[in-house]
C-alpha atoms as a PDB file:
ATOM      1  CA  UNK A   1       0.889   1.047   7.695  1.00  0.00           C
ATOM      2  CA  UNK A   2      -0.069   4.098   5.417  1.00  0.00           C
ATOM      3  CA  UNK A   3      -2.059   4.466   2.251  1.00  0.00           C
ATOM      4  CA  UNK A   4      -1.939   7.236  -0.070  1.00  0.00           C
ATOM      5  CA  UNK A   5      -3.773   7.866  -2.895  1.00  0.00           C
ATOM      6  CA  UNK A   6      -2.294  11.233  -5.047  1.00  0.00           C
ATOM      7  CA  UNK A   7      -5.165  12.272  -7.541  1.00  0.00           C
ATOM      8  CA  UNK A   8      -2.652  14.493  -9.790  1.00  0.00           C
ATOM      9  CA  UNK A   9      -0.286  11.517 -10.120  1.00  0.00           C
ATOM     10  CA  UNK A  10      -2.664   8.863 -10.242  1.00  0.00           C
ATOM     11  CA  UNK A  11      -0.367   6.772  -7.953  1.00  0.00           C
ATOM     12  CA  UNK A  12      -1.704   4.753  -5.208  1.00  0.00           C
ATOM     13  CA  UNK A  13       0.793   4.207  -2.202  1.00  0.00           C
ATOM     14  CA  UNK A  14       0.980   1.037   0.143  1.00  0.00           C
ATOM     15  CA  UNK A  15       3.728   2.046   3.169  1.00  0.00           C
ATOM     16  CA  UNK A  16       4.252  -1.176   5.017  1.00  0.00           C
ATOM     17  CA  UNK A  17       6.976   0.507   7.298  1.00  0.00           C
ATOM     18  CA  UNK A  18       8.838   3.664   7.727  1.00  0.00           C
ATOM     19  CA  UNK A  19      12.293   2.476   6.413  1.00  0.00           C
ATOM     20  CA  UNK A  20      15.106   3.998   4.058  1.00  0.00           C
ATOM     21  CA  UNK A  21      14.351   2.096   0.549  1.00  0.00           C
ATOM     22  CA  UNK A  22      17.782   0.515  -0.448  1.00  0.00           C
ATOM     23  CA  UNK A  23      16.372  -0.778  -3.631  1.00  0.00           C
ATOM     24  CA  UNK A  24      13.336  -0.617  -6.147  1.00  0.00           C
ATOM     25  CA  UNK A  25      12.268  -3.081  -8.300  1.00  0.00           C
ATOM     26  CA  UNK A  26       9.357  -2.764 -11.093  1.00  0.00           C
ATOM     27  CA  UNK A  27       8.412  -6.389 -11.130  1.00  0.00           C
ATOM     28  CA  UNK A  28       5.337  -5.568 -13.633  1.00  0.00           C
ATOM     29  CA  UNK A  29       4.809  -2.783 -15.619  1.00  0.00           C
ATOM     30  CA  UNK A  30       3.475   0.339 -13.310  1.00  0.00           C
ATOM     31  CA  UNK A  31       3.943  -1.814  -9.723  1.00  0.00           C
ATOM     32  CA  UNK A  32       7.148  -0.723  -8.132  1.00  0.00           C
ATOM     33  CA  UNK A  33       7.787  -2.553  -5.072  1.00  0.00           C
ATOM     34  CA  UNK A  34      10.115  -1.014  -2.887  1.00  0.00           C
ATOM     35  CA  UNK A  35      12.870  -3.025  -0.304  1.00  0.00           C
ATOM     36  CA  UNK A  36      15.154  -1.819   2.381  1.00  0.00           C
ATOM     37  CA  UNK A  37      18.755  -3.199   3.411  1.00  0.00           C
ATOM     38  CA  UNK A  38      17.827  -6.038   4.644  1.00  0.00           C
ATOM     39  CA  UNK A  39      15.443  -7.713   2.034  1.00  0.00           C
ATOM     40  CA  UNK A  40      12.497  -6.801   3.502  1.00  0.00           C
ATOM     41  CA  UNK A  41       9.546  -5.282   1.130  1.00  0.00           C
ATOM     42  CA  UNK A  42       8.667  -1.782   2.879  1.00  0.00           C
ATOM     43  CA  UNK A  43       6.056  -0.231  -0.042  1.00  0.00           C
ATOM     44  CA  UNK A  44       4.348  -0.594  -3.263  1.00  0.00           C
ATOM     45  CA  UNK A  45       3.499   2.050  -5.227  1.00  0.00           C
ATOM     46  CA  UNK A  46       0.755   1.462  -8.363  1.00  0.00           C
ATOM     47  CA  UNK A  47       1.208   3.887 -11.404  1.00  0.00           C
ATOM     48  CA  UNK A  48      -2.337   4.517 -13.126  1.00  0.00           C
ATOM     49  CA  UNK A  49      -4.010   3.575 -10.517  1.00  0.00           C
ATOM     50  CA  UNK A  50      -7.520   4.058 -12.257  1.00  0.00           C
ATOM     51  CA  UNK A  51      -6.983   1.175 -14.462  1.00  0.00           C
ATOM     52  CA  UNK A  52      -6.060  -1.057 -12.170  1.00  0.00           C
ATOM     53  CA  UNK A  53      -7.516  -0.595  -8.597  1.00  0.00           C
ATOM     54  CA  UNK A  54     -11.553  -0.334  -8.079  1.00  0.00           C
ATOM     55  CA  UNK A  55     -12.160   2.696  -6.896  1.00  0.00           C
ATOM     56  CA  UNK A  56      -8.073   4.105  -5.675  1.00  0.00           C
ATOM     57  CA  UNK A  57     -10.109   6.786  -3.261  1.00  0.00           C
ATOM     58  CA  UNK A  58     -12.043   4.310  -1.087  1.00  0.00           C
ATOM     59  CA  UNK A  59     -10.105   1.636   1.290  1.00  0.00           C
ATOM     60  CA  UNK A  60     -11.941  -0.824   3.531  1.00  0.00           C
ATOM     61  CA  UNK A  61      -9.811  -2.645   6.308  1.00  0.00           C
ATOM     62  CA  UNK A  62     -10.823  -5.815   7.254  1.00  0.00           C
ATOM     63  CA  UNK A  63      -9.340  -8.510  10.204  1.00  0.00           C
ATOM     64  CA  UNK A  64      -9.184 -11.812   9.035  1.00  0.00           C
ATOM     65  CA  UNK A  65     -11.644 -13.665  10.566  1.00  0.00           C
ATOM     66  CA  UNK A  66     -13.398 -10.679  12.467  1.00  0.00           C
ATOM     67  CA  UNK A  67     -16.528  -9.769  12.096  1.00  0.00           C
ATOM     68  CA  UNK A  68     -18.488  -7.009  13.901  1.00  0.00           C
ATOM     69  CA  UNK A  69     -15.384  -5.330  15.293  1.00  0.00           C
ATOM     70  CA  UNK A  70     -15.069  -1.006  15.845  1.00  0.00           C
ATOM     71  CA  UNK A  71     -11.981   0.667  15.630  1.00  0.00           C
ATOM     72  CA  UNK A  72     -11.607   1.082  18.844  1.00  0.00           C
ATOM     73  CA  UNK A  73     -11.528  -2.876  19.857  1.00  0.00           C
ATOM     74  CA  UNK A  74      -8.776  -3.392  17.012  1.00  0.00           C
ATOM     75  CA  UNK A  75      -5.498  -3.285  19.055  1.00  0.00           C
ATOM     76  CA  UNK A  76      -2.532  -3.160  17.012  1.00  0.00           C
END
C-alpha cells in the first residue's frame, strides 16, 4: 500500500495494489475510486484534499488492536 500526497495538485492518493485500473468511478464529488478487471477497488484518489482531510501531509498507521508496536515487529 502507497500514499501520496501531491502539494501542486492538492490530490491525496490511497494505492491499495499495483494493478491496471479497468474502470473509475466518482462516487462523490472529488473521491474517485478506482477498480481493476475483476471488481476489485485498487485506489482512491481525493481532489482538494485541504478541505477534506486533516492535515493531507501527515499519515499515522495504526494495527488494530496493537499497541506499543515498532516498525520493525510489524510483519506484513
Amino acid at each position: 500500500m502507497k500514499v501520496i500526497y501531491d502539494t501542486k495538485t492538492d490530490t491525496l492518493s490511497i494505492i491499495l495494489k499495483d494493478a491496471e485500473v479497468a474502470e473509475s468511478d466518482e462516487e462523490k464529488n472529488g473521491i474517485i475510486i478506482d477498480y481493476d478487471v475483476k471488481g476489485d477497488v485498487i485506489s482512491l484518489e481525493i481532489l482538494d484534499a485541504k478541505t477534506r482531510v486533516t492535515q493531507p501531509m501527515q499519515m499515522v498507521y495504526e494495527l488494530a488492536g496493537q499497541t506499543g508496536i515498532t516498525p520493525e515487529e510489524v510483519s506484513v
